[in-house]
Structures are given as structure tokens and as C-alpha cells.
N, C-alpha and C. Protein backbone atom coordinates (compact mmCIF):
# COMPACT_ATOMS: atom_id res chain seq x y z
N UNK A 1 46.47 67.63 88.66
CA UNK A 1 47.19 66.58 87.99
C UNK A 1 47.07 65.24 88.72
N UNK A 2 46.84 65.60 90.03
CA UNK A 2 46.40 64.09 91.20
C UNK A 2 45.51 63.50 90.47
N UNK A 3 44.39 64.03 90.17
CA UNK A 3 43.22 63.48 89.66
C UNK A 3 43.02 62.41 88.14
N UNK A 4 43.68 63.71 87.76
CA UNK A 4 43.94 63.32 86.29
C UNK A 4 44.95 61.78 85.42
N UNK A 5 45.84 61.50 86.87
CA UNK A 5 46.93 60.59 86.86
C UNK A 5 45.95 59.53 87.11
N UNK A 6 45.00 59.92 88.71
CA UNK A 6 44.02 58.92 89.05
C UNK A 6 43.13 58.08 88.03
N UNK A 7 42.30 58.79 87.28
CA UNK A 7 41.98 58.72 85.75
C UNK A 7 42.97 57.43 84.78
N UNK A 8 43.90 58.11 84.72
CA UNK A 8 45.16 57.28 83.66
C UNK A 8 44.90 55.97 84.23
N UNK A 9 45.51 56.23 85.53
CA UNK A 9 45.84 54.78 86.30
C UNK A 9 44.70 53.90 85.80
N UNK A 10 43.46 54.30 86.45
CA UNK A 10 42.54 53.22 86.39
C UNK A 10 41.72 52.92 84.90
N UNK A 11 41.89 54.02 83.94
CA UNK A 11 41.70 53.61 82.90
C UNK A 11 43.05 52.39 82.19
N UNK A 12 44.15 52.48 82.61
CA UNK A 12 44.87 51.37 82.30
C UNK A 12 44.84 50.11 82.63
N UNK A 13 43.85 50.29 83.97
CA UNK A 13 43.76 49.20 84.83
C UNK A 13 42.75 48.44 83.63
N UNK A 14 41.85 48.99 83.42
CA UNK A 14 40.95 48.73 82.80
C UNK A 14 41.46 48.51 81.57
N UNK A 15 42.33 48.47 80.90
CA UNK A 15 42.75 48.53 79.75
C UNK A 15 43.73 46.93 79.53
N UNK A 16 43.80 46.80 80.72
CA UNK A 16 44.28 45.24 81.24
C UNK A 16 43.16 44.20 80.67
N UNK A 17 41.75 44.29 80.84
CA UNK A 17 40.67 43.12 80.27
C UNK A 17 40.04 44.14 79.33
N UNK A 18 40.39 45.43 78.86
CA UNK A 18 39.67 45.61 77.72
C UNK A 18 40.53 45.90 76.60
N UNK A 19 41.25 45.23 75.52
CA UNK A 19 41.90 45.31 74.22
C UNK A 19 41.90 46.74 73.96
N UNK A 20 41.12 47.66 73.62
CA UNK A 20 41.19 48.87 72.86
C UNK A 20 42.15 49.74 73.62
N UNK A 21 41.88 49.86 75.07
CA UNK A 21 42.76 50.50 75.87
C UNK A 21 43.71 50.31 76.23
N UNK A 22 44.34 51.42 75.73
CA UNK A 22 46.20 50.91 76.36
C UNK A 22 47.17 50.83 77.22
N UNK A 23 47.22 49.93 78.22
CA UNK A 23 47.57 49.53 79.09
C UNK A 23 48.70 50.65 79.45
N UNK A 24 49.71 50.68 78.45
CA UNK A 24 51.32 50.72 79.04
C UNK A 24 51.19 52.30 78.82
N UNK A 25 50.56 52.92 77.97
CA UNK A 25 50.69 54.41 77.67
C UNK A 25 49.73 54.87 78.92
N UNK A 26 48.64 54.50 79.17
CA UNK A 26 48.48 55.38 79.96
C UNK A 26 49.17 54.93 81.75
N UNK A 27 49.68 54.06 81.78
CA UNK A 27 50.83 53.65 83.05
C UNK A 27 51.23 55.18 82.50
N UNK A 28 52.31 54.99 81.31
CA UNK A 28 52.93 55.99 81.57
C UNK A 28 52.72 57.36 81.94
N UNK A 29 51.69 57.83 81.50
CA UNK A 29 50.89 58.82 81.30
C UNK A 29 50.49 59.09 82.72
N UNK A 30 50.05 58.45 83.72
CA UNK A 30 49.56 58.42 85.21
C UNK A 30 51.15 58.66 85.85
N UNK A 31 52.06 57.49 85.28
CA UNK A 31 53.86 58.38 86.04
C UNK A 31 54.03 59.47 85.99
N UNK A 32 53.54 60.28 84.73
CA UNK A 32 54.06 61.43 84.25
C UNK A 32 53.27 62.46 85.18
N UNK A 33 52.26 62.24 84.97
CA UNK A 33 51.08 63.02 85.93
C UNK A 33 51.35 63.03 87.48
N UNK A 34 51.83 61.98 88.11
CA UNK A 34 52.44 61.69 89.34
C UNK A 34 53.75 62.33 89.59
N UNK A 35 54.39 62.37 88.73
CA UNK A 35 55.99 62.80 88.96
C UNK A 35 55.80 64.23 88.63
N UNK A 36 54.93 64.97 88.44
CA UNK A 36 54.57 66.24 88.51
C UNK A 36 53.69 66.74 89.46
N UNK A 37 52.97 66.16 89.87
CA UNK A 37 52.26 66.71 91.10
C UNK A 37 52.26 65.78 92.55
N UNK A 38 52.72 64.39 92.74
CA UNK A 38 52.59 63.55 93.90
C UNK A 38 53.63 62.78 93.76
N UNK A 39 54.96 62.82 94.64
CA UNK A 39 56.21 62.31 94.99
C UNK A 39 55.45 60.70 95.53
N UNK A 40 54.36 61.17 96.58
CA UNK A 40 54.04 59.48 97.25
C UNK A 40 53.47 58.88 96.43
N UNK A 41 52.52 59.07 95.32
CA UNK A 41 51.87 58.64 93.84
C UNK A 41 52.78 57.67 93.18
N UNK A 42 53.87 58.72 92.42
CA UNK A 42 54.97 58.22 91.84
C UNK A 42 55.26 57.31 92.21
N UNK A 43 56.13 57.53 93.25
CA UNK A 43 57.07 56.50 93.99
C UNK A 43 56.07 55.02 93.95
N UNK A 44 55.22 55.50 94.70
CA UNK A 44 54.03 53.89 94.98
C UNK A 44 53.87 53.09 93.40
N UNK A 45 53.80 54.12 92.39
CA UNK A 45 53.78 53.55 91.07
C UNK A 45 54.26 53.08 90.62
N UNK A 46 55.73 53.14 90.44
CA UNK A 46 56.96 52.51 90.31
C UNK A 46 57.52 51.67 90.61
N UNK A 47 56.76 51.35 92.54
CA UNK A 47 57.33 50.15 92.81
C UNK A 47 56.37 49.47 93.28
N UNK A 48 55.50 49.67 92.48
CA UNK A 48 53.70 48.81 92.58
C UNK A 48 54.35 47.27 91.43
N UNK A 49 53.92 46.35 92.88
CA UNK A 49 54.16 45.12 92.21
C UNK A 49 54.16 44.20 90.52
N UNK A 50 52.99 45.11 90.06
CA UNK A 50 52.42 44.33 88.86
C UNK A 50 52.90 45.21 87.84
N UNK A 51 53.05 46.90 88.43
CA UNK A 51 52.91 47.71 87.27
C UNK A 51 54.24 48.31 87.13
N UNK A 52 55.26 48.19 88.36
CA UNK A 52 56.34 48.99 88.08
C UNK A 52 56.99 48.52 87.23
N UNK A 53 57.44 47.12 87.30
CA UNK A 53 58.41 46.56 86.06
C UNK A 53 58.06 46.93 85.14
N UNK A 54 56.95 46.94 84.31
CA UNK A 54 56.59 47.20 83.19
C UNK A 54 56.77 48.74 82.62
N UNK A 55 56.88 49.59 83.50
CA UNK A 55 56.46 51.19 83.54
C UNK A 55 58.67 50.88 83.47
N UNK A 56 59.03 50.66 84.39
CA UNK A 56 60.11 51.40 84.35
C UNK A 56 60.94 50.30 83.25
N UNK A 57 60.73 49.39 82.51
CA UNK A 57 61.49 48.19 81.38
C UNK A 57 60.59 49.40 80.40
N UNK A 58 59.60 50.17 80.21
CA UNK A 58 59.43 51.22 79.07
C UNK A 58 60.29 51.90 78.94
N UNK A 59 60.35 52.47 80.03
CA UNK A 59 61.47 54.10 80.16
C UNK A 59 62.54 53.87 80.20
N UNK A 60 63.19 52.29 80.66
CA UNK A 60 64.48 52.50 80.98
C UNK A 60 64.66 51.55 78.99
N UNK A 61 64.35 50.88 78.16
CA UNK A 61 64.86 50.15 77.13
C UNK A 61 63.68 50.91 76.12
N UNK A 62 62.72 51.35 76.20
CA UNK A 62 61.33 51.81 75.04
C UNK A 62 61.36 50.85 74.35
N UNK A 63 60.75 49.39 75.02
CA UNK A 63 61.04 48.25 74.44
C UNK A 63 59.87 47.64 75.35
N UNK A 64 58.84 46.60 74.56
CA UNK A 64 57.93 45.89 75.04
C UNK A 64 58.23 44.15 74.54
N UNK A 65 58.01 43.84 76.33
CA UNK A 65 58.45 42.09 76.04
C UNK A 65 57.58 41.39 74.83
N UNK A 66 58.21 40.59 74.41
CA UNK A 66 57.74 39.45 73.16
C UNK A 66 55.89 39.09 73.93
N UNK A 67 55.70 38.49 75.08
CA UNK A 67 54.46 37.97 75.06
C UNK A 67 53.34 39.02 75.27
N UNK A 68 53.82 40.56 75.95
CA UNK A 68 52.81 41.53 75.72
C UNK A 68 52.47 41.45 74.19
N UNK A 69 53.53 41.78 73.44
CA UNK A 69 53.22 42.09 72.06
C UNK A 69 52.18 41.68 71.71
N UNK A 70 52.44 39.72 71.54
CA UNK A 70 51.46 38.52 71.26
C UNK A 70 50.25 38.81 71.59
N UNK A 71 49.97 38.86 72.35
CA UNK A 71 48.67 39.27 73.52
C UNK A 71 48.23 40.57 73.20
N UNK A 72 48.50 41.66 73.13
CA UNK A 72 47.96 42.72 72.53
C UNK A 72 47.56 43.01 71.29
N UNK A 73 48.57 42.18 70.08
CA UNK A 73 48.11 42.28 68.75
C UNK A 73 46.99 40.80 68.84
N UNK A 74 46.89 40.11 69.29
CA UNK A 74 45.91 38.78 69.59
C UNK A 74 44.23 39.15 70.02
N UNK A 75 44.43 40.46 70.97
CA UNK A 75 43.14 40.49 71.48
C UNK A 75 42.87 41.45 70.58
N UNK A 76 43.61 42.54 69.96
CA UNK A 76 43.01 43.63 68.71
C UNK A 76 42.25 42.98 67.74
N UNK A 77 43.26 42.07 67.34
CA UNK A 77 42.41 41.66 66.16
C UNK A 77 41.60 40.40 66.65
N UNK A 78 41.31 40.00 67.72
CA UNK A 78 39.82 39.13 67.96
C UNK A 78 39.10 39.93 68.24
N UNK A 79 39.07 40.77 69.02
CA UNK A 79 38.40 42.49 69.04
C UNK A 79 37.58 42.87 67.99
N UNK A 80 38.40 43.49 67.43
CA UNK A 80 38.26 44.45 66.23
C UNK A 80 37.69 42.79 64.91
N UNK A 81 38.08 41.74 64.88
CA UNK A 81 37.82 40.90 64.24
C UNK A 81 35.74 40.54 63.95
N UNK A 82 35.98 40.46 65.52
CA UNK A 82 34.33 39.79 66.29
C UNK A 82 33.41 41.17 65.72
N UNK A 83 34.22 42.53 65.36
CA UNK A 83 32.95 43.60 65.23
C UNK A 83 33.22 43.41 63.75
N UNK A 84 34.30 43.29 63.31
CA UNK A 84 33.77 43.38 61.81
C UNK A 84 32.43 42.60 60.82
N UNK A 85 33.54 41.32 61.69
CA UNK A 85 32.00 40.15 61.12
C UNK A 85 31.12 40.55 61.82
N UNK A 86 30.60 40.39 62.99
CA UNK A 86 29.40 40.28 63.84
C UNK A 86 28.48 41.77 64.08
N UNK A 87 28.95 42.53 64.26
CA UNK A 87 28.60 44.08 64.39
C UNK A 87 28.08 44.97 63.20
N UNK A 88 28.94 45.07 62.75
CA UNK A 88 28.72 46.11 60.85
C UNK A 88 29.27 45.14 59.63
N UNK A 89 28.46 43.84 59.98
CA UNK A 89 28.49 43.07 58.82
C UNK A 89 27.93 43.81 57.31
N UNK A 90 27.01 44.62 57.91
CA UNK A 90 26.14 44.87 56.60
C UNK A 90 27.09 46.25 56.13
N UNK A 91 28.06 46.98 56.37
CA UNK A 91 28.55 48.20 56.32
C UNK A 91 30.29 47.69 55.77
N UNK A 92 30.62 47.60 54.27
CA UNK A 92 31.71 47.20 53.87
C UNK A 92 32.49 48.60 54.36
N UNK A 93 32.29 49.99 54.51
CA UNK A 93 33.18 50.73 55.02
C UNK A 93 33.29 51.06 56.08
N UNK A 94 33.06 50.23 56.84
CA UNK A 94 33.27 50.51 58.28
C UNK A 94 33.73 48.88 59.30
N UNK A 95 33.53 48.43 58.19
CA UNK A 95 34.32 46.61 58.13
C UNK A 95 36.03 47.25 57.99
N UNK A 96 36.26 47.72 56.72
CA UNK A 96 37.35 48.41 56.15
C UNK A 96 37.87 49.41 57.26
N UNK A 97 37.41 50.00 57.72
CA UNK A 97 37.66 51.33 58.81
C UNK A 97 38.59 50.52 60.12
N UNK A 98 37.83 49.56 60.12
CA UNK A 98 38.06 48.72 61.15
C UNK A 98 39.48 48.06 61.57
N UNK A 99 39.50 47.08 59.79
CA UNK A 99 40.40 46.75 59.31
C UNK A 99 42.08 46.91 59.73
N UNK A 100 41.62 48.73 59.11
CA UNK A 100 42.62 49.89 59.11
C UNK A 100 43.26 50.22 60.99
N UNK A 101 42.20 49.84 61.30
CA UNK A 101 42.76 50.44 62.83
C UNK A 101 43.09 49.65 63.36
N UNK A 102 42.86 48.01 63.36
CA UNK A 102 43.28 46.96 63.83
C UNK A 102 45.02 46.73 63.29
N UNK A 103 45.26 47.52 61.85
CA UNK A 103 46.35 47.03 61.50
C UNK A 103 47.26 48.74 61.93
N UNK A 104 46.65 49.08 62.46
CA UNK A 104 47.80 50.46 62.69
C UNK A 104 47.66 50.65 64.13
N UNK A 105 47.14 50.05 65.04
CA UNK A 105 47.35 49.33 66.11
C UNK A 105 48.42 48.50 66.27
N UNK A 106 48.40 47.43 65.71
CA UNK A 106 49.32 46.52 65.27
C UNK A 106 50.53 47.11 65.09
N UNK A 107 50.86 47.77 64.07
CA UNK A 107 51.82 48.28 63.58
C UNK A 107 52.29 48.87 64.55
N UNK A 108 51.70 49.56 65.32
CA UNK A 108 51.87 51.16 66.40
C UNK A 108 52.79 49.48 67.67
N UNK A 109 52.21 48.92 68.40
CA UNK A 109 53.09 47.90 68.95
C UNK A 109 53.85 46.98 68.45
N UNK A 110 54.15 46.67 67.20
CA UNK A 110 55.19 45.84 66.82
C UNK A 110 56.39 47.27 66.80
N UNK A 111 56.15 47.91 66.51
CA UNK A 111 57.35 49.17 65.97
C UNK A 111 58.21 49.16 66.95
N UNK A 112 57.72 48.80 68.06
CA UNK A 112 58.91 49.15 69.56
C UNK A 112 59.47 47.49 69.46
N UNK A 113 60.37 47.65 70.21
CA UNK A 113 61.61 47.10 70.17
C UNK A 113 60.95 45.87 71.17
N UNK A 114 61.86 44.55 70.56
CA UNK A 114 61.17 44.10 71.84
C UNK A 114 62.25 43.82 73.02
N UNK A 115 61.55 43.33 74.05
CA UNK A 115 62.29 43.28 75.07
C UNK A 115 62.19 41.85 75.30
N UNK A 116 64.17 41.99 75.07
CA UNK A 116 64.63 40.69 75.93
C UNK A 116 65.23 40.39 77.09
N UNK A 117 65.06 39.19 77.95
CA UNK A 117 65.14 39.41 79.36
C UNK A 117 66.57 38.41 79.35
């Protein structure tokens, strides 16, 4: 489960400059993995400068601040925008496919609550 958290972590890290990947689920997902197999993991996770606030304002309200939101539904759909036109221009169902996931993305982070400070 060390490993596997290891994984989470840095795929979230990565999920920081790449839109598709999700930052805050797999935080959580690497806590969860940590708080089951590595007490010093955890702990370091939690009160890791950049990432704990965010990890523990999930768990403690299941509520994401107003400018994540912005910023996450902003880079989906310039994302997911730039492939529709530019990528599978010539492919109306997979323009559409696209569409669909950009807006249930969307949907999937507006649904939580937001967080006010």
C-alpha cells in the first residue's frame, strides 16, 4: 500500500499541470493508502505545506474552494476544448464524446459544496 499511495501522490502531483488528472482525489486516495499502511507517510501528508490544507478542508467540510473550482472547470474545457477542434476535428462523434466528458467533469466538481473561508 506504501507503493501504491507513492503512485497516487505523484500522479496528483502531476495532476497539478495536467487538467485530466485529479488533483484532490487522488491526495485523497494516497491519505487513504498512507493511513493504512505508513503512520510517517500520513502524518508528513497532512501536514505537507501545499497539500495538507487542501486534503484535510476535503475531509473535514467535502467542500472545494471557489477558485479551485474556476481553474479546474477552466483548464477541462480549454483541454478537452483544444482536442475537439484541433485533434478529431474530422470525427463529429468523438467531438461529441468529448463534449460529454468535459461536461460531466464539470458537473462531477461543481456538485461539491464550495468552500468558504
Amino acid at each position: 500500500m506504501i507503493i501504491l499511495g507513492g503512485i497516487s501522490f505523484a500522479l496528483a502531483v502531476a495532476g497539478i499541470f495536467l487538467p485530466l488528472l485529479p488533483t484532490t482525489p487522488l491526495l485523497l486516495l494516497a491519505a487513504w493508502l498512507w493511513f493504512r499502511s505508513s503512520d510517517r507517510l500520513h502524518d508528513w501528508l497532512l501536514n505537507h505545506r501545499l497539500f495538507g490544507k487542501h486534503i484535510q478542508n476535503f475531509r473535514i467540510h467535502r467542500a472545494i474552494p471557489l477558485h479551485a473550482k474556476i481553474y479546474s472547470v477552466t483548464l477541462v474545457w480549454l483541454t478537452i476544448g483544444y482536442c475537439i477542434f484541433a485533434v478529431v476535428d474530422k470525427y463529429w462523434w468523438a467531438q461529441l464524446l468529448m463534449a460529454l466528458l468535459a461536461a460531466a467533469i464539470s458537473w462531477h466538481i461543481l456538485s461539491y459544496k464550495t468552500l468558504r473561508k
